[in-house]
PDB file of N, CA and C in Angstrom:
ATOM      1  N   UNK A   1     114.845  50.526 -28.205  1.00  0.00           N
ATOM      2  CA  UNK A   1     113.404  50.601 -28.382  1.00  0.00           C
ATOM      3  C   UNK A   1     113.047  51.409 -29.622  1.00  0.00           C
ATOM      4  N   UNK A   2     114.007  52.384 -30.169  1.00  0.00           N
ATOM      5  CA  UNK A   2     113.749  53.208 -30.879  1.00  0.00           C
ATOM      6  C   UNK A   2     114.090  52.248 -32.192  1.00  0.00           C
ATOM      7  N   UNK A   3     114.996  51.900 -32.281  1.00  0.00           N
ATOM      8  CA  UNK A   3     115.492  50.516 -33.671  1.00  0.00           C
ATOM      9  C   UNK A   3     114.249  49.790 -33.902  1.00  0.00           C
ATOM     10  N   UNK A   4     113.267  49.127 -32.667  1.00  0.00           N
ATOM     11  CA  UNK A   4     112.198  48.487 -32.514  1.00  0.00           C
ATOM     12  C   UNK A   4     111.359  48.837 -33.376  1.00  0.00           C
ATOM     13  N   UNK A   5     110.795  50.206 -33.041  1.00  0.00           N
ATOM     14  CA  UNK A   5     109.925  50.758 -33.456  1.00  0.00           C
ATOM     15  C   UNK A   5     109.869  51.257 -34.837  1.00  0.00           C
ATOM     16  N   UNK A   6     111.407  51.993 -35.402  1.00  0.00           N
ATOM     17  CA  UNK A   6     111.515  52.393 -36.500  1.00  0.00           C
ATOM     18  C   UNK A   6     111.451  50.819 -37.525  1.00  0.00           C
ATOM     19  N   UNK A   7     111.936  49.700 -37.109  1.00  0.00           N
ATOM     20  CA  UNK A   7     111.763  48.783 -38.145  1.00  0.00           C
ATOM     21  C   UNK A   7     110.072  48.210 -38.768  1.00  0.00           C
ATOM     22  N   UNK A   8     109.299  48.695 -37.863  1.00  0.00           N
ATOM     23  CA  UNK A   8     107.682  48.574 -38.173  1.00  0.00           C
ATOM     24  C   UNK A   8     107.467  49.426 -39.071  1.00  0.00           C
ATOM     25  N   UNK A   9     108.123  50.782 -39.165  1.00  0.00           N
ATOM     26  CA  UNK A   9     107.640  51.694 -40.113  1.00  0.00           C
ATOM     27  C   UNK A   9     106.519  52.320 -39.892  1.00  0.00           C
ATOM     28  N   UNK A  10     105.802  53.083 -41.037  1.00  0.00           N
ATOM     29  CA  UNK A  10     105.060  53.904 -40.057  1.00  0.00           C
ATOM     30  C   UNK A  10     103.596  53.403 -39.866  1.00  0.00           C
ATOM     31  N   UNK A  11     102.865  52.335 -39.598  1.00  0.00           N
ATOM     32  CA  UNK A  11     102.163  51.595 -39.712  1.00  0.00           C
ATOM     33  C   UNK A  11     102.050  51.357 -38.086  1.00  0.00           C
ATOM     34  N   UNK A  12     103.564  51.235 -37.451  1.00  0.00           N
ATOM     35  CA  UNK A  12     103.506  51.310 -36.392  1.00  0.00           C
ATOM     36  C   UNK A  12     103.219  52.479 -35.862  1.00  0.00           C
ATOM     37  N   UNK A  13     103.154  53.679 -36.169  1.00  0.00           N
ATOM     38  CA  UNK A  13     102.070  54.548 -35.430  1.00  0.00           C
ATOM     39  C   UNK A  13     101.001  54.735 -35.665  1.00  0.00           C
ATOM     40  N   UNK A  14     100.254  53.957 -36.204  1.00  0.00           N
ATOM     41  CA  UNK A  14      98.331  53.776 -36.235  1.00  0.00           C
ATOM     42  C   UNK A  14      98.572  52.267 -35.470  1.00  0.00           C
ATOM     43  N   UNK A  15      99.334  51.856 -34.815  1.00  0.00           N
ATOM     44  CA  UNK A  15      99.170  50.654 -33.679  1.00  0.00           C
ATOM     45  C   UNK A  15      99.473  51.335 -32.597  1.00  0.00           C
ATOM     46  N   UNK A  16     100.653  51.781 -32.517  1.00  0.00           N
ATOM     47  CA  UNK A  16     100.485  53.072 -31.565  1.00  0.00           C
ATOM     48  C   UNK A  16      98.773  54.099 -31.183  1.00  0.00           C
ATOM     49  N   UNK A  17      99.430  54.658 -31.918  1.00  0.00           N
ATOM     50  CA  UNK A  17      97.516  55.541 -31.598  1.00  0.00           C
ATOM     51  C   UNK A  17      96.797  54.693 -30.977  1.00  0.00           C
ATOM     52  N   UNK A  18      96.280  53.798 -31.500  1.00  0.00           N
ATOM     53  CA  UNK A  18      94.870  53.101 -31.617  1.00  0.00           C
ATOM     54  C   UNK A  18      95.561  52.343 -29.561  1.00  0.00           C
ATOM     55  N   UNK A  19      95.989  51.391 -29.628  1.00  0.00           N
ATOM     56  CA  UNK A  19      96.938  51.437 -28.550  1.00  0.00           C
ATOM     57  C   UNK A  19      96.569  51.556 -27.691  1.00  0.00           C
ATOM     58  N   UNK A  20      97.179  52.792 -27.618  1.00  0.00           N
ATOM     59  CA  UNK A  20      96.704  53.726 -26.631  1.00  0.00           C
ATOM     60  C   UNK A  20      95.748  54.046 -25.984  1.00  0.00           C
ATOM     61  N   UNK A  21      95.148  54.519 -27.090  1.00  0.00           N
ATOM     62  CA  UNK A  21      93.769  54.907 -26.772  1.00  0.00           C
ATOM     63  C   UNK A  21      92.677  53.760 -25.988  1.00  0.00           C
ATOM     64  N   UNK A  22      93.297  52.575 -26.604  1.00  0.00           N
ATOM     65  CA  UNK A  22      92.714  51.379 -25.963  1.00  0.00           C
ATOM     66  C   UNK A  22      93.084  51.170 -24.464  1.00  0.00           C
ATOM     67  N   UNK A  23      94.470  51.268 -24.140  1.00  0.00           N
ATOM     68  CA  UNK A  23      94.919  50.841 -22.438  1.00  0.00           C
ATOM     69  C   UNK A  23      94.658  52.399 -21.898  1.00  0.00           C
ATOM     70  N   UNK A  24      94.029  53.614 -22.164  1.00  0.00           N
ATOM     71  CA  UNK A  24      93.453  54.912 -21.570  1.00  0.00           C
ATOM     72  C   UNK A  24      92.280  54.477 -21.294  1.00  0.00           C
ATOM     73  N   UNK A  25      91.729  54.007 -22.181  1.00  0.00           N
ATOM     74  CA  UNK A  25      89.926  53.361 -21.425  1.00  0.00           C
ATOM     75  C   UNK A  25      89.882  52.365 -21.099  1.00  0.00           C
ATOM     76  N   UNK A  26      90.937  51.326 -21.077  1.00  0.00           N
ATOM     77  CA  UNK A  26      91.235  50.322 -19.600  1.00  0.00           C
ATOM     78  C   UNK A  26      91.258  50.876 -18.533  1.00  0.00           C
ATOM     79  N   UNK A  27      92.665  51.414 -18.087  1.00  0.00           N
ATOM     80  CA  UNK A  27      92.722  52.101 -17.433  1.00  0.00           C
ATOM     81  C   UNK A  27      91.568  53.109 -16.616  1.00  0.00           C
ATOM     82  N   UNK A  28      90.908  53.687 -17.118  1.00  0.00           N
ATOM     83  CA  UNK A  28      89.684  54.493 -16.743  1.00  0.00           C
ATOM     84  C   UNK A  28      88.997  53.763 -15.933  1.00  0.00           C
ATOM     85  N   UNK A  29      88.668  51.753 -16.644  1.00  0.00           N
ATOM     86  CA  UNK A  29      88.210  51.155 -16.406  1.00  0.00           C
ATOM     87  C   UNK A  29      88.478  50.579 -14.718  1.00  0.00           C
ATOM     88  N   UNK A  30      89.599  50.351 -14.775  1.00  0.00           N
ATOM     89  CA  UNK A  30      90.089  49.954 -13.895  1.00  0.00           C
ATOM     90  C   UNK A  30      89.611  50.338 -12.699  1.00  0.00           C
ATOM     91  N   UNK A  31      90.184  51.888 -12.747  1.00  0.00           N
ATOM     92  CA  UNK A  31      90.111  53.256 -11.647  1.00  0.00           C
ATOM     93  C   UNK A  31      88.670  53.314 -11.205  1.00  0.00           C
ATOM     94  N   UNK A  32      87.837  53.049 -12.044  1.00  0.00           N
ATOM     95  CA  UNK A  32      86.470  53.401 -12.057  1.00  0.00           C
ATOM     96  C   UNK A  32      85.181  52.705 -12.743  1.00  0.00           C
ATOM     97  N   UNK A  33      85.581  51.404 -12.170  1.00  0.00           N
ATOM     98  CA  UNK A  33      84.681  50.288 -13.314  1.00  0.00           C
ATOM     99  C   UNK A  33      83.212  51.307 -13.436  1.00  0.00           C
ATOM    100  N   UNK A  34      82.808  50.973 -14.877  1.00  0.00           N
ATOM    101  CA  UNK A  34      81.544  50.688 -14.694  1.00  0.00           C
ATOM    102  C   UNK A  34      81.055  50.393 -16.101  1.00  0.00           C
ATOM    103  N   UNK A  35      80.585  49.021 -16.249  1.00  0.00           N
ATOM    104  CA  UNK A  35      79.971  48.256 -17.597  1.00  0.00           C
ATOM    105  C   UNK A  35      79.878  49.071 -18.503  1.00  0.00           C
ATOM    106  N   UNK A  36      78.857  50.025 -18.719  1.00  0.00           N
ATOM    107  CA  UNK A  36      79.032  51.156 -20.066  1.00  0.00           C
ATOM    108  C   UNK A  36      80.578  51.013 -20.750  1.00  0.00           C
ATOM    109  N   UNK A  37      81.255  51.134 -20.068  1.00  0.00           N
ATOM    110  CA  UNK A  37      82.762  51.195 -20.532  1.00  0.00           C
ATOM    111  C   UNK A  37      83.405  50.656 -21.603  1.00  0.00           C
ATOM    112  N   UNK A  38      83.286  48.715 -21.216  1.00  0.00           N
ATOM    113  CA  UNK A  38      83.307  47.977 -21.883  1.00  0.00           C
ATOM    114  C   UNK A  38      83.286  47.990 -23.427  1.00  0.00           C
ATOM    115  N   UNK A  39      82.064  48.248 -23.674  1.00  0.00           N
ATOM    116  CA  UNK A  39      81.793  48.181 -25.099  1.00  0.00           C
ATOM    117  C   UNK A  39      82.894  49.027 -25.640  1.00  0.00           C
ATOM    118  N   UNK A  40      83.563  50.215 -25.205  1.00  0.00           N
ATOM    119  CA  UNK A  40      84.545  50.826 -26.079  1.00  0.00           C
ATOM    120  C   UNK A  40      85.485  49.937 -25.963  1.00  0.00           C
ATOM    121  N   UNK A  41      85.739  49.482 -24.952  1.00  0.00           N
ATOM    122  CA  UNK A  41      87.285  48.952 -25.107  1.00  0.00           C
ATOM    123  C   UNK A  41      87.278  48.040 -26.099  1.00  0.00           C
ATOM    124  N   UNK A  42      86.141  47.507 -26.171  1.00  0.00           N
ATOM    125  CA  UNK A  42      85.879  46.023 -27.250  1.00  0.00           C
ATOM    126  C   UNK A  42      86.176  46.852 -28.255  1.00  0.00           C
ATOM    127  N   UNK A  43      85.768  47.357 -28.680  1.00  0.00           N
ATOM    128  CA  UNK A  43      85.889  48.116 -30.285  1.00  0.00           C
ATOM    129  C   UNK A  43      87.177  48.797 -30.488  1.00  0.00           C
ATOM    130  N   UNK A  44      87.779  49.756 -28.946  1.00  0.00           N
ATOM    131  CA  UNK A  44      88.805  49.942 -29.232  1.00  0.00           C
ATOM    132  C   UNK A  44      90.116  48.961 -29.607  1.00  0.00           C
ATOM    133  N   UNK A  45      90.004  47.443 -28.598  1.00  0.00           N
ATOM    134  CA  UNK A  45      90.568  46.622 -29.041  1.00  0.00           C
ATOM    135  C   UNK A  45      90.774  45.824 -30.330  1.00  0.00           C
ATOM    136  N   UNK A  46      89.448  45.601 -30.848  1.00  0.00           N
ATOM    137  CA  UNK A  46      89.234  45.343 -32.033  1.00  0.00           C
ATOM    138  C   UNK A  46      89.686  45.999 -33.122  1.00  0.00           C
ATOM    139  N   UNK A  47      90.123  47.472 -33.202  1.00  0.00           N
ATOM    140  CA  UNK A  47      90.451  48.198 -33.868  1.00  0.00           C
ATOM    141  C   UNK A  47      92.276  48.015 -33.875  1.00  0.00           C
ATOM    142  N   UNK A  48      92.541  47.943 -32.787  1.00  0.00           N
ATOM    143  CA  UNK A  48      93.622  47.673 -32.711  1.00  0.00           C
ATOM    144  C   UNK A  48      94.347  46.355 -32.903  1.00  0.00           C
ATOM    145  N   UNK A  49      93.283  45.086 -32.970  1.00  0.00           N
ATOM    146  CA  UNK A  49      93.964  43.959 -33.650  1.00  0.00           C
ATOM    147  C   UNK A  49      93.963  44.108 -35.060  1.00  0.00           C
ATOM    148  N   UNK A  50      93.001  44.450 -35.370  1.00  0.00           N
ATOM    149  CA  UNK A  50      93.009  45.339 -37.483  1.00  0.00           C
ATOM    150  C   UNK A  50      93.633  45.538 -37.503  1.00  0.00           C
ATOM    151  N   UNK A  51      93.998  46.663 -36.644  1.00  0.00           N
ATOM    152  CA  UNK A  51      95.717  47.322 -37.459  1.00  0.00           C
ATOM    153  C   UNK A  51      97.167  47.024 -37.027  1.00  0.00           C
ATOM    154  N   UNK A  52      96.807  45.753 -36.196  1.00  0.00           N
ATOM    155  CA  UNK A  52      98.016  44.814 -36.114  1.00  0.00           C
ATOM    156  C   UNK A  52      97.942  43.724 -37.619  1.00  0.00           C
ATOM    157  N   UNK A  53      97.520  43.140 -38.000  1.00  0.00           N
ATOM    158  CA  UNK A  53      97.272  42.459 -39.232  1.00  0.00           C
ATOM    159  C   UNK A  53      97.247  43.455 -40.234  1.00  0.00           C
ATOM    160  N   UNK A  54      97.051  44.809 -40.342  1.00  0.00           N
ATOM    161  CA  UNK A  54      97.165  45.733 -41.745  1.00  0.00           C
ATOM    162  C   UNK A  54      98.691  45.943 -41.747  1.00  0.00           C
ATOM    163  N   UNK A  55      99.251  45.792 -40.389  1.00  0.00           N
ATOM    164  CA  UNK A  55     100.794  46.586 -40.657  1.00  0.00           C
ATOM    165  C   UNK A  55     101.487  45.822 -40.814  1.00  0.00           C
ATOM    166  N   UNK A  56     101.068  44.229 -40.186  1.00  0.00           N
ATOM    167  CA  UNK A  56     102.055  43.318 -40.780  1.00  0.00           C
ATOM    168  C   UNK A  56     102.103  42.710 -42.022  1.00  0.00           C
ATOM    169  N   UNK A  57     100.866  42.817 -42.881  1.00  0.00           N
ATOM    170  CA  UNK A  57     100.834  42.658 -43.935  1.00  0.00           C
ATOM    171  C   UNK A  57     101.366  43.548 -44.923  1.00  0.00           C
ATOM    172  N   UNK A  58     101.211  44.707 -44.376  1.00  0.00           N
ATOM    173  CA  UNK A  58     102.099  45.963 -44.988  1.00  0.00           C
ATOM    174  C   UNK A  58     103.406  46.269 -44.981  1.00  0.00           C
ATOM    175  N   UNK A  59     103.772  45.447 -44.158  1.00  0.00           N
ATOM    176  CA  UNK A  59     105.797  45.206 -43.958  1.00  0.00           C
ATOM    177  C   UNK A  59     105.837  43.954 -44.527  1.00  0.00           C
ATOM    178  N   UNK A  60     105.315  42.836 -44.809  1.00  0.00           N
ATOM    179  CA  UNK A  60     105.652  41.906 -45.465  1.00  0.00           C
ATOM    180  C   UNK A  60     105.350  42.608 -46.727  1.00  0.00           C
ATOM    181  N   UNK A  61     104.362  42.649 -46.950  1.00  0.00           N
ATOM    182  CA  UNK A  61     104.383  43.595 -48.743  1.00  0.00           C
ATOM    183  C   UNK A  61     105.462  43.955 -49.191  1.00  0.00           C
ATOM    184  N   UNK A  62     105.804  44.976 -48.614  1.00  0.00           N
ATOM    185  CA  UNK A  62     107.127  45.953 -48.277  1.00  0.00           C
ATOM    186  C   UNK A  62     108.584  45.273 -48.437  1.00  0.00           C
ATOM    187  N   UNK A  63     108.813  44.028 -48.047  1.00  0.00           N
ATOM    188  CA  UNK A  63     109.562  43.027 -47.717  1.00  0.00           C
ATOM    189  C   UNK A  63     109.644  41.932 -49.051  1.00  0.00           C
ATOM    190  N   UNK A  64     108.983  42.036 -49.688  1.00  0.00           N
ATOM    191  CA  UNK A  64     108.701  40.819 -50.798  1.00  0.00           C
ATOM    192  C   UNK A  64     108.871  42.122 -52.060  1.00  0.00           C
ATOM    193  N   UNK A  65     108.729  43.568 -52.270  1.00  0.00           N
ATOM    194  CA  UNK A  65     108.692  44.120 -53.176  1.00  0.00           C
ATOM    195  C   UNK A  65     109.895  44.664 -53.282  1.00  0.00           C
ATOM    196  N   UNK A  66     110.480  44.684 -52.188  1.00  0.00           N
ATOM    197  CA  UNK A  66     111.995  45.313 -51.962  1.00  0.00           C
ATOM    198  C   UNK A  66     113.105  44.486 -52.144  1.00  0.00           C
ATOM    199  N   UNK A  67     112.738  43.006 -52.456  1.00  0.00           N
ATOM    200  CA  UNK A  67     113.451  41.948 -52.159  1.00  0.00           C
ATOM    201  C   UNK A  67     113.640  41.858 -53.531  1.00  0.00           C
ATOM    202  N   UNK A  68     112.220  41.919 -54.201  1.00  0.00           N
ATOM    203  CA  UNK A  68     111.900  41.232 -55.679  1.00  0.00           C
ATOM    204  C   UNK A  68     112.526  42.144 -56.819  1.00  0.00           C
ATOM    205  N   UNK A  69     112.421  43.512 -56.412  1.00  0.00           N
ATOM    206  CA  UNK A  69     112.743  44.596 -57.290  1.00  0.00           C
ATOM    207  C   UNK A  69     114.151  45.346 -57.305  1.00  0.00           C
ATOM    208  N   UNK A  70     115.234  44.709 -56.096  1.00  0.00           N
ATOM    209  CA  UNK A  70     116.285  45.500 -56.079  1.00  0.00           C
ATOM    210  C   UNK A  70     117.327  43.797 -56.781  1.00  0.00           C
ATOM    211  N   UNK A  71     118.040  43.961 -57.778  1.00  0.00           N
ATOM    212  CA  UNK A  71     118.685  43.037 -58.089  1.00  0.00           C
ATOM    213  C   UNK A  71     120.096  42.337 -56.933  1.00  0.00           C
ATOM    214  N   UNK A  72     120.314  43.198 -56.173  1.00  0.00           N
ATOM    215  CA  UNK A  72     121.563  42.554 -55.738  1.00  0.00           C
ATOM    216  C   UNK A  72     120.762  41.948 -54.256  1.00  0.00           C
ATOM    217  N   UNK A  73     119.374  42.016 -53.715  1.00  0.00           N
ATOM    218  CA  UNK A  73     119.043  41.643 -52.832  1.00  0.00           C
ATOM    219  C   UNK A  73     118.426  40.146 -53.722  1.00  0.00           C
ATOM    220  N   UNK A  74     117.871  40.185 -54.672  1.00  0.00           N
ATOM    221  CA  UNK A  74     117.341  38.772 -55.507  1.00  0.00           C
ATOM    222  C   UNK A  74     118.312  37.780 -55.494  1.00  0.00           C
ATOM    223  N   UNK A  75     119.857  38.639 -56.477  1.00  0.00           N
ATOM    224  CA  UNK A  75     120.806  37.503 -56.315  1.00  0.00           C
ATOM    225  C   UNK A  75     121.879  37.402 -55.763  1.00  0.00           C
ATOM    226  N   UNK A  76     121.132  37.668 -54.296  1.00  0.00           N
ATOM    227  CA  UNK A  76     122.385  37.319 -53.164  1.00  0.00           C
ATOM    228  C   UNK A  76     122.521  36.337 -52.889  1.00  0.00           C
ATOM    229  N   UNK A  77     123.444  35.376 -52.641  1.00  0.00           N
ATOM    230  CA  UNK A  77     124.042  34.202 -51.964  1.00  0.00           C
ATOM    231  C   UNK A  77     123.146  34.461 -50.688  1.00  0.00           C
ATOM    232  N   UNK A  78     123.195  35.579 -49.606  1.00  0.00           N
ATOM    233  CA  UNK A  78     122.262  35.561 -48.694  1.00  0.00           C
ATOM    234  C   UNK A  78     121.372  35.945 -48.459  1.00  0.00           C
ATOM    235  N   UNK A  79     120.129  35.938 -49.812  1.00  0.00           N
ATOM    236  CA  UNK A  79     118.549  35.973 -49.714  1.00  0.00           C
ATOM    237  C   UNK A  79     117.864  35.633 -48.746  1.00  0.00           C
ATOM    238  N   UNK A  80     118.264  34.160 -48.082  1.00  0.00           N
ATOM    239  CA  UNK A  80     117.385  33.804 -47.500  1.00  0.00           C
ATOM    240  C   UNK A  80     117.843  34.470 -46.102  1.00  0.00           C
ATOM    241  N   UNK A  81     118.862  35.227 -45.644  1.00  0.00           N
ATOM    242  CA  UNK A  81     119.236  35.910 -44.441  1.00  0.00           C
ATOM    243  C   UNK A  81     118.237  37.215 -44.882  1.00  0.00           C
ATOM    244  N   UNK A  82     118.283  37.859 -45.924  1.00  0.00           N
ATOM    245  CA  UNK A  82     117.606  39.411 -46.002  1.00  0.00           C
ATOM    246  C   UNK A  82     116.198  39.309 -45.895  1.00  0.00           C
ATOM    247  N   UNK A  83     115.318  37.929 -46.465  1.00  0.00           N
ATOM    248  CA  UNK A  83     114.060  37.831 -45.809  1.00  0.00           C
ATOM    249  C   UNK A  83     114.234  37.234 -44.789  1.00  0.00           C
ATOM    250  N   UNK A  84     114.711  36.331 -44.174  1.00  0.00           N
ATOM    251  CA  UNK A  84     114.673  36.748 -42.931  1.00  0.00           C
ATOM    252  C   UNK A  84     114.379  37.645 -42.007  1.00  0.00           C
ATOM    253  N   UNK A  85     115.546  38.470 -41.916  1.00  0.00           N
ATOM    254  CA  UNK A  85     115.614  39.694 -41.643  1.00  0.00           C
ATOM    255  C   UNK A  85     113.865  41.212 -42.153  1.00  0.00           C
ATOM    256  N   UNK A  86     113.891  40.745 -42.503  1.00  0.00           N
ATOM    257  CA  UNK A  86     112.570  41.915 -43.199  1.00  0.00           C
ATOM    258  C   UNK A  86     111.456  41.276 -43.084  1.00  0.00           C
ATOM    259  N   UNK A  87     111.366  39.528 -42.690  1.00  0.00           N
ATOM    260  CA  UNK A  87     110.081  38.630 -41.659  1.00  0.00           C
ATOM    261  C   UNK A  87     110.334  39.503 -40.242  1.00  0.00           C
ATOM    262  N   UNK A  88     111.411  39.522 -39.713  1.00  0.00           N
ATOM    263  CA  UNK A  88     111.541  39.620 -38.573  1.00  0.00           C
ATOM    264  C   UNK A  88     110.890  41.259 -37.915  1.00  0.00           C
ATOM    265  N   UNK A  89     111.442  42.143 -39.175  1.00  0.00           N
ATOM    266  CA  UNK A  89     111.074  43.881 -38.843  1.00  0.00           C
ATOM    267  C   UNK A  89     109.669  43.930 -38.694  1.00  0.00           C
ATOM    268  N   UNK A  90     109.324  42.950 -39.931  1.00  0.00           N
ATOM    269  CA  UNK A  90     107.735  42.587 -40.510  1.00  0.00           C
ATOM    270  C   UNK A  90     106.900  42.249 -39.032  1.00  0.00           C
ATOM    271  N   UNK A  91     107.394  41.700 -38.085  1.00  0.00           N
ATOM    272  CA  UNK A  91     106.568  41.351 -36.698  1.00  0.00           C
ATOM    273  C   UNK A  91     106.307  42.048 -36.272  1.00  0.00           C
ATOM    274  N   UNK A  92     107.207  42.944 -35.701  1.00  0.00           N
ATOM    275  CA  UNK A  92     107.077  44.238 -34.928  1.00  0.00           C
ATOM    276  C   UNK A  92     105.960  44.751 -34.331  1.00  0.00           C
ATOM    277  N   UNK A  93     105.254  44.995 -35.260  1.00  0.00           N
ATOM    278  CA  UNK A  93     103.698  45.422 -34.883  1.00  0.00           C
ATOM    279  C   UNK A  93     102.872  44.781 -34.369  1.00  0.00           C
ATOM    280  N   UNK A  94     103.370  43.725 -34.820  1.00  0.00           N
ATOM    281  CA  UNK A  94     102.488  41.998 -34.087  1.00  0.00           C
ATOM    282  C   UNK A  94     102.871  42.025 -32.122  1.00  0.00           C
ATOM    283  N   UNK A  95     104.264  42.462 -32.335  1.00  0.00           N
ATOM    284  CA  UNK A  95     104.661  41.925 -30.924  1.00  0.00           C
ATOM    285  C   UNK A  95     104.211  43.287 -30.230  1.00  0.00           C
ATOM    286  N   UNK A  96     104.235  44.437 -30.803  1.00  0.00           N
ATOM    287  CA  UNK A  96     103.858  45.963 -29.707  1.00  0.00           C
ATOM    288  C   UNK A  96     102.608  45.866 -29.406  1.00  0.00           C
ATOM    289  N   UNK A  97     101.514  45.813 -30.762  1.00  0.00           N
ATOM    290  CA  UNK A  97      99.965  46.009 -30.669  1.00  0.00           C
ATOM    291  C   UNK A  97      99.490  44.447 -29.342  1.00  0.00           C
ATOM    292  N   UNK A  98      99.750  43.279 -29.366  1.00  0.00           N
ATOM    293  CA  UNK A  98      99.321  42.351 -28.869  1.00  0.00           C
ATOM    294  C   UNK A  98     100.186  42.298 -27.359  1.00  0.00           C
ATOM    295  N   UNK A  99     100.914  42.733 -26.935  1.00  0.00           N
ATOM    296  CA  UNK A  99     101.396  43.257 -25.935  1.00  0.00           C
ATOM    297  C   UNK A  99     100.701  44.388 -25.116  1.00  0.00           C
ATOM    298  N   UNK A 100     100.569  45.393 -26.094  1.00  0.00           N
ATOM    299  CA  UNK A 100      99.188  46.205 -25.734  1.00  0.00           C
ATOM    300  C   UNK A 100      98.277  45.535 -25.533  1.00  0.00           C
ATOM    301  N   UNK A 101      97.722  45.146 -26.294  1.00  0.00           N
ATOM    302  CA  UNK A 101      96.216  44.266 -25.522  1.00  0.00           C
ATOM    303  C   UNK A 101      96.358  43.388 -24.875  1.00  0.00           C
ATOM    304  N   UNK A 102      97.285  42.854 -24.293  1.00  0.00           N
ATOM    305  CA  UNK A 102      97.345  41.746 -22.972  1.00  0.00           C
ATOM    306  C   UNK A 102      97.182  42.895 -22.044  1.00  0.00           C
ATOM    307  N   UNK A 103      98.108  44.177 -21.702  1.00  0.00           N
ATOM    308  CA  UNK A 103      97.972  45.333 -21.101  1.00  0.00           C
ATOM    309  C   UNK A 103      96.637  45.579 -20.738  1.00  0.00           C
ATOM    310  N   UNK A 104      95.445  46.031 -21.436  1.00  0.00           N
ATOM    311  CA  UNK A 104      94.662  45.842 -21.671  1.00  0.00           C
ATOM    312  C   UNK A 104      93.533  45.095 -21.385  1.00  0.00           C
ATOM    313  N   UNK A 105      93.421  44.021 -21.558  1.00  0.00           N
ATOM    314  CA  UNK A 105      92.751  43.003 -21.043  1.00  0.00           C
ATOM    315  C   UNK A 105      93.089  42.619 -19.424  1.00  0.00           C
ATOM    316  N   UNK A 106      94.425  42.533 -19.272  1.00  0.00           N
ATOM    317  CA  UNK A 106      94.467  42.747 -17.925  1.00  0.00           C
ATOM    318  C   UNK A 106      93.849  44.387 -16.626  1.00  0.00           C
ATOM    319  N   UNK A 107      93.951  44.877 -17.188  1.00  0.00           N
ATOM    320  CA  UNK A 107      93.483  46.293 -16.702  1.00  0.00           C
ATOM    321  C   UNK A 107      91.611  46.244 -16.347  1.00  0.00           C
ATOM    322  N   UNK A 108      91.175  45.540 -17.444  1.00  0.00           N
ATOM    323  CA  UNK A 108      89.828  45.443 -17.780  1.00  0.00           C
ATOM    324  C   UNK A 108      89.526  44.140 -16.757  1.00  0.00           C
ATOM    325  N   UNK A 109      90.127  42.940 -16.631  1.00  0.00           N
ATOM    326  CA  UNK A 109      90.160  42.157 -15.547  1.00  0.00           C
ATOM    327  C   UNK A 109      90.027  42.673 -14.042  1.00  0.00           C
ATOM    328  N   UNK A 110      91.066  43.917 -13.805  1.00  0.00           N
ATOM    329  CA  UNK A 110      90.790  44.567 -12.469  1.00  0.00           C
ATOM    330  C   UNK A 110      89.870  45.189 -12.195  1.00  0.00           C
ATOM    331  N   UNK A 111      88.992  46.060 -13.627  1.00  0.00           N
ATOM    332  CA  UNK A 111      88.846  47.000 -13.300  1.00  0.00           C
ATOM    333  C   UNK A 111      86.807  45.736 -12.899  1.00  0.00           C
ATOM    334  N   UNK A 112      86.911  44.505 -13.692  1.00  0.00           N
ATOM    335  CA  UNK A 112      85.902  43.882 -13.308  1.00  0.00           C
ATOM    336  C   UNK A 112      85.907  43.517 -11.475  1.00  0.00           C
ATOM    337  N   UNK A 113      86.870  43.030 -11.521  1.00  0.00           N
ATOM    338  CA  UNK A 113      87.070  42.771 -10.041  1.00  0.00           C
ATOM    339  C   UNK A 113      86.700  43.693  -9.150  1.00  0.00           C
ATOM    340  N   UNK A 114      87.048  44.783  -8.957  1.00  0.00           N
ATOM    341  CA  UNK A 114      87.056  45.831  -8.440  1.00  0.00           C
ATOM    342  C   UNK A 114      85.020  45.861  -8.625  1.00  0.00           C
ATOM    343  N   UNK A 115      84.734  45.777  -9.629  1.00  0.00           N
ATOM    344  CA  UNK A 115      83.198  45.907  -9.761  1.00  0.00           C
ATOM    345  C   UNK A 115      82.486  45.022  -8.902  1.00  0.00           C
ATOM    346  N   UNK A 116      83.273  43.295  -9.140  1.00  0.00           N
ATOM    347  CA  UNK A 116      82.417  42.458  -8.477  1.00  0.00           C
ATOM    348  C   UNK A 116      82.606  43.126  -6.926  1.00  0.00           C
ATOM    349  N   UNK A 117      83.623  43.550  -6.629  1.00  0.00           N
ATOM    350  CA  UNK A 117      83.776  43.341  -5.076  1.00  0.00           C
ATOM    351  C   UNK A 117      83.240  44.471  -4.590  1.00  0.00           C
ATOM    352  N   UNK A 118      82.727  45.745  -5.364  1.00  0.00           N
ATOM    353  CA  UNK A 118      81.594  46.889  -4.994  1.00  0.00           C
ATOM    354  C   UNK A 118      80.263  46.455  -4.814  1.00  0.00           C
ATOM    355  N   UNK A 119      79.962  45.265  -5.564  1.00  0.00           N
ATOM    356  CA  UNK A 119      78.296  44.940  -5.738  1.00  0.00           C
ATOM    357  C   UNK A 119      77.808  45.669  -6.271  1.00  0.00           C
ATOM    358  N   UNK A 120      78.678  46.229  -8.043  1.00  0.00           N
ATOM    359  CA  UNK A 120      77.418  47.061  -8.770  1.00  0.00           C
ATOM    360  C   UNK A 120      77.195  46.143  -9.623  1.00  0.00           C
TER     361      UNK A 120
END
């Protein structure tokens, strides 16, 4: 998990943070529906798909400048294995942050349920 994480770089901890902070006010939600709520999670979520698309664009960056600028990665016989490989690190953030928000969205699902079946 730790290989996981370190291949996102540190981009993956502002998906982290944000994250978090998002399935904590699910969660809350859950425990303790009540509509007011909502609106953060939206924004918190929203914030957190941003910075799933900033970090993967920021490891592909990362990935195309490292590729382009070091000569023995340009003319390797196995280029197309090293991008590969540096597409693949490049996800990372894609697969933690959107994993989080299924987390998330499901939590916010209960925490509706739980509302309908109070009658507030």
């Amino acid at each position: 998990m730790i290989e996981f994480f370190k291949a996102g770089g540190f981009p993956m901890f502002v998906v982290l943070f944000l994250g978090l902070a998002a399935l904590i006010a699910a969660g809350l939600f859950a425990f303790r529906p009540d509509e007011g709520r909502v609106g953060t999670i939206r924004a918190l979520s929203t914030s957190t798909g941003f910075s799933v698309l900033a970090a993967v664009a920021a490891d592909l960056a990362t990935v195309c400048y490292t590729v382009a600028s070091n000569p023995e990665f340009s003319k390797s016989d196995e280029l197309h294995l090293i991008v590969l490989m540096g597409i693949a690190e490049s996800l990372t953030p894609a697969i933690m942050g959107c994993t989080m928000l299924a987390l998330v969205w499901m939590m916010v699902a209960v925490g509706h349920r739980r509302l309908a079946a109070s009658g507030l």
